[in-house]
Protein backbone atom coordinates (compact mmCIF):
# COMPACT_ATOMS: atom_id res chain seq x y z
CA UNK A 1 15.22 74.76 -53.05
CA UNK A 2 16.85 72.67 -55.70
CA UNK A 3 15.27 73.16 -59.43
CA UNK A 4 12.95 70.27 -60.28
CA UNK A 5 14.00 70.43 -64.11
CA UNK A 6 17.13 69.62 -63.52
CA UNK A 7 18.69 66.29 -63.76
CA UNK A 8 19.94 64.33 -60.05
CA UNK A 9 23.49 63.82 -59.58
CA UNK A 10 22.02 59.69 -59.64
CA UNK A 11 21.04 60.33 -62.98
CA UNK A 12 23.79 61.11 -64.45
CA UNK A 13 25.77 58.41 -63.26
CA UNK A 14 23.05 56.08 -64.27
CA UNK A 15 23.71 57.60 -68.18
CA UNK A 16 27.47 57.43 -67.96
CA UNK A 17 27.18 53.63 -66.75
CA UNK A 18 24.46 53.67 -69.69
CA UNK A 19 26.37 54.81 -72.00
CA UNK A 20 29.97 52.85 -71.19
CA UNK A 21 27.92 49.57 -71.04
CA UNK A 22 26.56 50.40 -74.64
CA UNK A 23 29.79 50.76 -75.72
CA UNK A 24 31.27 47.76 -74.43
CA UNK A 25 28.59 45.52 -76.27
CA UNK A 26 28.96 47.49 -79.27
CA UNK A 27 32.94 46.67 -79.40
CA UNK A 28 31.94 42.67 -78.73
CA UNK A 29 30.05 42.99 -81.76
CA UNK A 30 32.28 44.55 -84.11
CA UNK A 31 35.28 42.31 -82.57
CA UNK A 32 32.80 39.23 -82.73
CA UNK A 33 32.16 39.87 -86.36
CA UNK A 34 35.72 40.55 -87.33
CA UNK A 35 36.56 36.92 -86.07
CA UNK A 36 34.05 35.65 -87.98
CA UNK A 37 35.08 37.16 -91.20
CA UNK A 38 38.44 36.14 -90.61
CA UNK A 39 37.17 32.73 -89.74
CA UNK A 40 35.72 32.28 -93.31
CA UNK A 41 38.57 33.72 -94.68
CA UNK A 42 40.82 31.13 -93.75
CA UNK A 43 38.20 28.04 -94.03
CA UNK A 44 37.79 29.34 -97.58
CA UNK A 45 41.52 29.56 -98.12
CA UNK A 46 41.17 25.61 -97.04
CA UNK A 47 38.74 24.61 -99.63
CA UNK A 48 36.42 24.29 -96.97
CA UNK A 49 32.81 25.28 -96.88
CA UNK A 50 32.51 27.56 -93.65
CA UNK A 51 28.96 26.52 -93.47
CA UNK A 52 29.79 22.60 -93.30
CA UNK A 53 33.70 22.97 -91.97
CA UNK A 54 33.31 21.12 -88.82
CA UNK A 55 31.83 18.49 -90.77
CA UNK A 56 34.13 18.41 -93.21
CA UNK A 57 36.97 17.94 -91.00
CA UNK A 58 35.38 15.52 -88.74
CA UNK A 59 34.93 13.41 -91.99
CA UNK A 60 38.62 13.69 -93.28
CA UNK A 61 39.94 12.74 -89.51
CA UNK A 62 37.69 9.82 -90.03
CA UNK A 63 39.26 8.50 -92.95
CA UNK A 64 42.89 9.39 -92.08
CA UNK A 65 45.32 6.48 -91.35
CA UNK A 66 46.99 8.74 -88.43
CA UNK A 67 43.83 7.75 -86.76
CA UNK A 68 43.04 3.98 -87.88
CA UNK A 69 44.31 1.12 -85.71
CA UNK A 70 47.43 0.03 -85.86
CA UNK A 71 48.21 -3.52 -87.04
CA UNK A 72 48.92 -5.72 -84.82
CA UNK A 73 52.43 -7.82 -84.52
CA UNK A 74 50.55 -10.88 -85.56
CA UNK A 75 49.35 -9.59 -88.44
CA UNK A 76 52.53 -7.83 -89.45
CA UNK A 77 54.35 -11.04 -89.15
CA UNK A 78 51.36 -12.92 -90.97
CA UNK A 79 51.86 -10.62 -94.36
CA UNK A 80 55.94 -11.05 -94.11
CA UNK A 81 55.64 -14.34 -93.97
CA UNK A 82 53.35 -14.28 -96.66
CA UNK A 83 55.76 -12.11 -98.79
CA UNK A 84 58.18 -15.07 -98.16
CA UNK A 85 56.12 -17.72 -99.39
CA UNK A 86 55.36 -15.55 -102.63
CA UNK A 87 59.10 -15.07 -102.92
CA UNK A 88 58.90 -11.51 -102.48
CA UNK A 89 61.77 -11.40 -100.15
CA UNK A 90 64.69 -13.52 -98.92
CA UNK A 91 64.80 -15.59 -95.98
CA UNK A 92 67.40 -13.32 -94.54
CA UNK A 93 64.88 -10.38 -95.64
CA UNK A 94 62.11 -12.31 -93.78
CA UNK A 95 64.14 -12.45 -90.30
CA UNK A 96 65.28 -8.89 -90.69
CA UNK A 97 61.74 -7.94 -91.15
CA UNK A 98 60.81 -10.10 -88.23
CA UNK A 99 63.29 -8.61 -85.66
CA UNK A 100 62.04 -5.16 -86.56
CA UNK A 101 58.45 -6.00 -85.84
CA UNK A 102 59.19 -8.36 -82.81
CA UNK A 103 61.54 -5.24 -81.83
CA UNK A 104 58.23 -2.75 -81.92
CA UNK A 105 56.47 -4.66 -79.00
């Protein structure tokens, strides 16, 4: 007759599983928190507020010029010939300029 008391071979699988599980999540937290130290770390480093970073860089890419417009060929052309008119630049200046712009399209 087996002894009551003492624990079923399902048991202790069920504490090993237990127990490996619990470790598992306790190494994503540690590992989660690490990244997140290092995260600030290197926002900081940035003169960024990690609280507000994502902001803060949205709002910089918004006033970069790597992310305006472009001008167009008429209005390039427009503000050479305008340089021209001030006597700014030469005539042969002027067509120079106007090849390279005409040469962009």
């Amino acid at each position: 007759m087996p002894d009551p008391l003492a624990p079923a071979a399902s048991d202790t699988g069920f504490g090993v599983v237990f127990f490996l599980i619990s470790v598992v999540i306790v190494v994503l937290i540690i590992a989660s928190a690490v990244k997140a130290s290092r995260n600030r770390s290197v926002l900081r480093e940035a003169g960024l507020d990690p609280a507000t970073a994502e902001s803060q860089i949205l709002a910089q890419a918004h006033k970069s010029q790597l992310l305006a417009p472009g001008r167009t060929a008429e209005s390039r052309l427009a503000e050479a010939h305008d340089l021209h008119e001030r006597g700014l630049i030469t005539a042969d200046e002027l067509g120079a300029l106007r090849e390279r712009i005409l040469g962009d399209l």
